[in-house]
C-alpha atoms as a PDB file:
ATOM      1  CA  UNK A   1     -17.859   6.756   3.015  1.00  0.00           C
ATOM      2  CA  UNK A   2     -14.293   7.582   3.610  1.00  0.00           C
ATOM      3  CA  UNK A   3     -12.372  10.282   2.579  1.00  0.00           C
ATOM      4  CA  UNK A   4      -9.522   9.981   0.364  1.00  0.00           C
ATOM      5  CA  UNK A   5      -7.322  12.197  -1.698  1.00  0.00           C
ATOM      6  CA  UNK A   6      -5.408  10.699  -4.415  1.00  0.00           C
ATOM      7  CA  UNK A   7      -2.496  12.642  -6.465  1.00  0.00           C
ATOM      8  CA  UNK A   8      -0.345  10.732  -9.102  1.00  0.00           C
ATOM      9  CA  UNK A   9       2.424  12.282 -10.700  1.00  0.00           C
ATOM     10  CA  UNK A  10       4.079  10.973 -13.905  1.00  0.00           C
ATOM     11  CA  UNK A  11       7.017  11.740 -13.857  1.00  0.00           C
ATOM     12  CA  UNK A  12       8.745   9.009 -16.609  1.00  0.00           C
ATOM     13  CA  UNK A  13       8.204   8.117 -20.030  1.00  0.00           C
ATOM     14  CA  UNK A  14       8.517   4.058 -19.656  1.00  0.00           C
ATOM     15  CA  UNK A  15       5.525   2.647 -18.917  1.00  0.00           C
ATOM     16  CA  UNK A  16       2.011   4.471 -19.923  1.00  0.00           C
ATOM     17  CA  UNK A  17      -0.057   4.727 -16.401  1.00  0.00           C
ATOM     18  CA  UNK A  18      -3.669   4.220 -16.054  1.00  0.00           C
ATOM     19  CA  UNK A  19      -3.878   6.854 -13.457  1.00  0.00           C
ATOM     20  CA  UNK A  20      -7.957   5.652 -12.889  1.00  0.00           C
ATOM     21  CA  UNK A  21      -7.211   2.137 -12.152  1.00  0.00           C
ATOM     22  CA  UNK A  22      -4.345   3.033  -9.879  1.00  0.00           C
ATOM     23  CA  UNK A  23      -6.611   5.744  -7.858  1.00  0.00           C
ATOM     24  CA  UNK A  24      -8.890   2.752  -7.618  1.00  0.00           C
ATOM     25  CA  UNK A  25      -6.391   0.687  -6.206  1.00  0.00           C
ATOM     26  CA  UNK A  26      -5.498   3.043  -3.529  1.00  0.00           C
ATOM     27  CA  UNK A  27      -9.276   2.890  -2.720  1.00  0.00           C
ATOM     28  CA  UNK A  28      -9.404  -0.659  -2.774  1.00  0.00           C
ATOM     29  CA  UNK A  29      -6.380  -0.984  -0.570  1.00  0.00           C
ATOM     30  CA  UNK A  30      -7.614   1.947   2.168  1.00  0.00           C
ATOM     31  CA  UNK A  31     -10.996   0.517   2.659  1.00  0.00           C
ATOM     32  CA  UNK A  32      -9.568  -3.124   2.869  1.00  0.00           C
ATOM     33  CA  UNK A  33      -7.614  -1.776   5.661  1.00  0.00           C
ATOM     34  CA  UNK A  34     -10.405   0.376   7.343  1.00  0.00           C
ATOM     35  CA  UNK A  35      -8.574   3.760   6.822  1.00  0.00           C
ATOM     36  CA  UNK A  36     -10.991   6.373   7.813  1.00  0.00           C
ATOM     37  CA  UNK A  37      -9.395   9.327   5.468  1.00  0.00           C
ATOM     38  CA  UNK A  38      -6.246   9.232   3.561  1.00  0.00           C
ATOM     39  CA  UNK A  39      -4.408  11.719   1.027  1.00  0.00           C
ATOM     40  CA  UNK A  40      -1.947   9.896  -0.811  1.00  0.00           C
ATOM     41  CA  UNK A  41       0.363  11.029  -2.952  1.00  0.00           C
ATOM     42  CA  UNK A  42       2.181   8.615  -5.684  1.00  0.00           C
ATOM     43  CA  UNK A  43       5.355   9.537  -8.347  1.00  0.00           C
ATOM     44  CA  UNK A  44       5.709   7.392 -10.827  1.00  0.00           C
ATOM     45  CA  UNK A  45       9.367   7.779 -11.702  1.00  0.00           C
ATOM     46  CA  UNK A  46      12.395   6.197 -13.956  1.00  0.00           C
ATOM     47  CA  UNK A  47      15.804   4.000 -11.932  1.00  0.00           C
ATOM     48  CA  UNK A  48      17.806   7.611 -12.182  1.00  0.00           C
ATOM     49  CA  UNK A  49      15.104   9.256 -10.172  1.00  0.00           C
ATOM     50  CA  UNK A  50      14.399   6.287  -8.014  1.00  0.00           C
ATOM     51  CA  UNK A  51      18.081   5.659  -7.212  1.00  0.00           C
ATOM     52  CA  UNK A  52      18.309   9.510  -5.495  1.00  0.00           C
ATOM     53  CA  UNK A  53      15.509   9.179  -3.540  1.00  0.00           C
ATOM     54  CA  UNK A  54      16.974   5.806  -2.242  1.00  0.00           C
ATOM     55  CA  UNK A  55      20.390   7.184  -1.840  1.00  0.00           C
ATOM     56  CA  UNK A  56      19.034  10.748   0.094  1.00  0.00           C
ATOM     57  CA  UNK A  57      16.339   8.860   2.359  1.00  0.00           C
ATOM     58  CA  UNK A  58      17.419   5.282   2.994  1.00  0.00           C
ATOM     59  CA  UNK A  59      21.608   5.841   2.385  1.00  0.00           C
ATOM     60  CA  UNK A  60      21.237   3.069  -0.823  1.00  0.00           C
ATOM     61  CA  UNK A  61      22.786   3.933  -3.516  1.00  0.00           C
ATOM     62  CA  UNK A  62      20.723   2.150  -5.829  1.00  0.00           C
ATOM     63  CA  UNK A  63      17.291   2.196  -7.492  1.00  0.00           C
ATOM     64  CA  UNK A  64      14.742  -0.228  -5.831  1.00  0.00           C
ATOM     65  CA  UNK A  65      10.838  -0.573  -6.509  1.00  0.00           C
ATOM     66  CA  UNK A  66       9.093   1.199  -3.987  1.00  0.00           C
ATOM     67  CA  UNK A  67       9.668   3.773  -1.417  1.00  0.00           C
ATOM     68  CA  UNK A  68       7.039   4.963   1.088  1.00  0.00           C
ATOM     69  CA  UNK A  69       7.349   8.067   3.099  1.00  0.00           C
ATOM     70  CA  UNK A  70       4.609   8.146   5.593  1.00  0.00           C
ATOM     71  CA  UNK A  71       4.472  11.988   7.115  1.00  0.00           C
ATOM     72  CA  UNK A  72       1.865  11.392   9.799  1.00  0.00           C
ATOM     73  CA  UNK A  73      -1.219   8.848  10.975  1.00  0.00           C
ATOM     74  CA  UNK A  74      -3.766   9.826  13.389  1.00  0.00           C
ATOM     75  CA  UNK A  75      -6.524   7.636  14.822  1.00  0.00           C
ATOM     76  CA  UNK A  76      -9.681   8.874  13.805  1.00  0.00           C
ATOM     77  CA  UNK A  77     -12.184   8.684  16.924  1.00  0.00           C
ATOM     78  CA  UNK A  78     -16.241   7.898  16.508  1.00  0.00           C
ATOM     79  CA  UNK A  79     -15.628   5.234  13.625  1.00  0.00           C
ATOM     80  CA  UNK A  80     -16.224   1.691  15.119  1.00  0.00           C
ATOM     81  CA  UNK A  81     -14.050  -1.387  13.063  1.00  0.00           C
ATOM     82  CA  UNK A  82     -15.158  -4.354  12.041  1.00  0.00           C
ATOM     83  CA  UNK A  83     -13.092  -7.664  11.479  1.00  0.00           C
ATOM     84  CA  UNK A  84     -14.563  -8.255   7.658  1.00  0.00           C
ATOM     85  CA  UNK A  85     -13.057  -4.772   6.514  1.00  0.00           C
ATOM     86  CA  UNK A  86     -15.736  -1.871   6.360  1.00  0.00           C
ATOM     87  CA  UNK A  87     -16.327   0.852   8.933  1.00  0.00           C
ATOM     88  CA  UNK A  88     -20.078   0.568  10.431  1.00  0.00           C
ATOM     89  CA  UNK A  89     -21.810   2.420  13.317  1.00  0.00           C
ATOM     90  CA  UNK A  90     -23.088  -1.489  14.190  1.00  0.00           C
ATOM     91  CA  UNK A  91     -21.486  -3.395  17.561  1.00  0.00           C
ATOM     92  CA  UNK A  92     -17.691  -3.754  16.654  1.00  0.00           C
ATOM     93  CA  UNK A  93     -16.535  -7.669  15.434  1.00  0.00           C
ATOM     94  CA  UNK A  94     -13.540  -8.607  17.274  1.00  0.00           C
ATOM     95  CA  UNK A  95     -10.953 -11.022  15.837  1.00  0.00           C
ATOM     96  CA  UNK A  96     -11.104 -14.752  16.944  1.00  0.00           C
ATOM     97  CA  UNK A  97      -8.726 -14.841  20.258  1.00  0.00           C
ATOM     98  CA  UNK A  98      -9.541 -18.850  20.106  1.00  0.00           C
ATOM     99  CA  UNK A  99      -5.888 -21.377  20.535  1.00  0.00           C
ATOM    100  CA  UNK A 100      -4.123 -21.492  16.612  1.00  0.00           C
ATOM    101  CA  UNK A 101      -5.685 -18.565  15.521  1.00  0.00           C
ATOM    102  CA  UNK A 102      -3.370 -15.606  14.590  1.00  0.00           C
ATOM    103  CA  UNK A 103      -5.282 -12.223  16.405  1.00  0.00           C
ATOM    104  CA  UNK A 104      -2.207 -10.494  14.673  1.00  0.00           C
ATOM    105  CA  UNK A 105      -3.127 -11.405  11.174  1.00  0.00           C
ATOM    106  CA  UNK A 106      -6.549 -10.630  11.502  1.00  0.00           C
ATOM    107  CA  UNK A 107      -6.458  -6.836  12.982  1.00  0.00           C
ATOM    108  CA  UNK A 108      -6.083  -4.761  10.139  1.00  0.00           C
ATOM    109  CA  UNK A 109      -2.967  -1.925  10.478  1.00  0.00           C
ATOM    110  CA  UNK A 110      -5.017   0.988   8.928  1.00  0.00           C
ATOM    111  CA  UNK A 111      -7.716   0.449  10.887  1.00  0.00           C
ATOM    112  CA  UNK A 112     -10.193   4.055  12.187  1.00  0.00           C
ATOM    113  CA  UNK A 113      -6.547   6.018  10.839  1.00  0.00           C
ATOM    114  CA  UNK A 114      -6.141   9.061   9.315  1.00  0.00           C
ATOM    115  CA  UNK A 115      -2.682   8.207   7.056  1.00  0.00           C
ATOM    116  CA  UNK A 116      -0.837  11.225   4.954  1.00  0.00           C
ATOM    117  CA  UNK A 117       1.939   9.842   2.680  1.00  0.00           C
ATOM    118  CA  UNK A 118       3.921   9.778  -0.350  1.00  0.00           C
ATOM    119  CA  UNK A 119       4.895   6.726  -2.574  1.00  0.00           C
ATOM    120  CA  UNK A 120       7.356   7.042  -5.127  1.00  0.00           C
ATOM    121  CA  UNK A 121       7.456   4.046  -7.923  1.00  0.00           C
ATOM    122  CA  UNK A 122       9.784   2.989 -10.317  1.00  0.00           C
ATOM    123  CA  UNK A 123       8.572   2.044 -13.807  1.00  0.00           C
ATOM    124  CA  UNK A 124      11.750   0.907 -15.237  1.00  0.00           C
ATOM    125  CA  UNK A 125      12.445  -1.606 -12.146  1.00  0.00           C
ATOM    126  CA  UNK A 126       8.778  -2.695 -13.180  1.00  0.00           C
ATOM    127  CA  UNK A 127      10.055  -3.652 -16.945  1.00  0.00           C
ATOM    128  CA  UNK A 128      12.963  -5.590 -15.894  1.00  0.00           C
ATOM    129  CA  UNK A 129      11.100  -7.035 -12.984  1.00  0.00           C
ATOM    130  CA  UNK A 130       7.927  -8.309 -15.191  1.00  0.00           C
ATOM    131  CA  UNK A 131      10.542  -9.450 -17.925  1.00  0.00           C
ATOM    132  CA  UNK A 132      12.420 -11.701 -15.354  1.00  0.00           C
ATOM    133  CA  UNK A 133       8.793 -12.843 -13.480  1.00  0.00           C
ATOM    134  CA  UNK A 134       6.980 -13.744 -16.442  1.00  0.00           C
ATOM    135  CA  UNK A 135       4.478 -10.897 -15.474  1.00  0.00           C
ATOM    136  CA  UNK A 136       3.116  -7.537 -16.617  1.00  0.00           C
ATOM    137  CA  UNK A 137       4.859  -4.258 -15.932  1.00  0.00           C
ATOM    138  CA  UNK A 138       1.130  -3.767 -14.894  1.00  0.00           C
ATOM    139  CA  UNK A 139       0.996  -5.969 -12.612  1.00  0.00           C
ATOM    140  CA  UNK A 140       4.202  -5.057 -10.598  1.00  0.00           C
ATOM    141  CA  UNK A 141       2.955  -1.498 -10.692  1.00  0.00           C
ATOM    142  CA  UNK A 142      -0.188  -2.898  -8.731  1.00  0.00           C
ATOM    143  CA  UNK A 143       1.797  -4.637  -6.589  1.00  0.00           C
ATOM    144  CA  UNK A 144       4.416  -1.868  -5.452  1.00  0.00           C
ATOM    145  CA  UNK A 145       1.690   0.550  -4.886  1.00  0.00           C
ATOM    146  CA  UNK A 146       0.068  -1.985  -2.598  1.00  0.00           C
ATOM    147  CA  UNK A 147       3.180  -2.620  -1.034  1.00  0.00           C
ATOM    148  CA  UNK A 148       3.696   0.894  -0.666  1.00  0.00           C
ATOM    149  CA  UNK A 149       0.003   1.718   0.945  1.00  0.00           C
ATOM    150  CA  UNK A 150       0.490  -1.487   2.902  1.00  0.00           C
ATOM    151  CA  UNK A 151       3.351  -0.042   4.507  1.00  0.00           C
ATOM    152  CA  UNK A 152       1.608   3.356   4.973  1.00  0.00           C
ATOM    153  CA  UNK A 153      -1.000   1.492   7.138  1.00  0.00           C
ATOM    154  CA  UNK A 154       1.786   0.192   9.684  1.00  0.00           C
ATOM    155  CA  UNK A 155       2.264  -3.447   8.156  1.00  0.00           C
ATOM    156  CA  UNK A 156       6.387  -4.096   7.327  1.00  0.00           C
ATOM    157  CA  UNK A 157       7.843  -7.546   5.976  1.00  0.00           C
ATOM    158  CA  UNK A 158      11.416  -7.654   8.143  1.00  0.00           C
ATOM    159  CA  UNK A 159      10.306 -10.873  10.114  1.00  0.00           C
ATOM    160  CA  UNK A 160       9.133 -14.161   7.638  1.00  0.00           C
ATOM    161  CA  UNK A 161       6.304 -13.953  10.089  1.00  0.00           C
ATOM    162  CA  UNK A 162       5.445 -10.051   8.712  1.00  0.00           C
ATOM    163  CA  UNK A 163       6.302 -10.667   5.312  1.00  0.00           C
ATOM    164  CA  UNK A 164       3.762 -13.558   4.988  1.00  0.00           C
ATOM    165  CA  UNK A 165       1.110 -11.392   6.095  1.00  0.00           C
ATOM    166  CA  UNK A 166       2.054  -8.439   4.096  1.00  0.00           C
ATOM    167  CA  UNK A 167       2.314 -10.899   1.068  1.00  0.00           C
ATOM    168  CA  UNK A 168      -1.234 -12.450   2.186  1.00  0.00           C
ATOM    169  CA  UNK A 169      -2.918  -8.036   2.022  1.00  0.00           C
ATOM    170  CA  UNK A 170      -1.079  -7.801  -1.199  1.00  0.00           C
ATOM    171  CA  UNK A 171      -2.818 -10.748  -2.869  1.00  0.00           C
ATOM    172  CA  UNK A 172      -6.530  -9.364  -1.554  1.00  0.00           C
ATOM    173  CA  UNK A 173      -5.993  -6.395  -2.332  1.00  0.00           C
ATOM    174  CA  UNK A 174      -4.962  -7.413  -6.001  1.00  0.00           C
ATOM    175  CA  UNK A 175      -7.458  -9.991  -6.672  1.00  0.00           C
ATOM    176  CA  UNK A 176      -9.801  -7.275  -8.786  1.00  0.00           C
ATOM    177  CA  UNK A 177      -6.721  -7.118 -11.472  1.00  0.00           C
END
């Protein structure tokens, strides 16, 4: 079973967090992606907060909903991957290199990696994001912090071609909500 270490700071009074259910999304997330060992650490913090991290990191001087730092992923040697998601000492599964099928989209980012990294959340964007979706400040939180772990894995949305298949993780990765 692999090894992760979950810390979640609370550092804002807007939202209450279910610390439990977001450790087990961090789970859920890791092992979708294969990640051999992980130690994770999330903030949960208000637009004040979020807006200085943005501003001292990424130069924007303004509060966004998720930030991801990762500080360092190593590839973990002796674990074999398989395609369907779950580490196994059984012969490796290798994705389906037939014509129209995307290899890409089917090699998981995290895969056999050791991944150290911080993710810091805002709760107010949350409210006004949830208010303006027609979802649950609950729900956004889930989906930042996948975002956020999705990112720490090696996936990024700056092509449409990325995004899709950052937006495709997200949705597995959420569908136990």
């Amino acid at each position: 079973m692999p090894k992760y270490s979950i810390a979640i700071a609370n550092r804002q009074r807007a939202l209450r967090i279910d610390r439990r259910a977001m450790a087990m999304l961090v789970r859920r997330v890791l092992g979708l992606e294969q990640v051999a060992a992980a130690e994770i650490s999330i903030a949960f913090v208000g637009d004040a907060e979020m807006q200085a991290v943005n501003r001292q990191y990424l130069n924007h001087d303004f509060p966004t909903d998720v930030i991801s730092f990762l500080l360092g992923a190593t590839p973990v040697s002796g674990r074999q991957v398989t395609k369907a998601g779950s580490h196994s000492g059984k012969k490796q599964q290798v994705p389906d290199f037939r014509p129209g099928h995307n290899v890409q989209a089917a090699i998981r980012r995290g895969a056999c990696k050791s991944i150290d990294g911080e993710i810091v959340i805002s709760t107010e964007t949350a409210l006004s994001n949830a208010s303006r979706l027609g979802t649950t400040p609950q729900h956004e939180l889930a989906l930042y912090l996948a975002h956020g772990l999705l990112h720490l894995c090696g996936y990024d949305d700056l092509s449409p071609r990325e995004k899709r298949l950052m937006r495709r993780r997200e949705a597995e990765a959420l569908t136990f909500l």
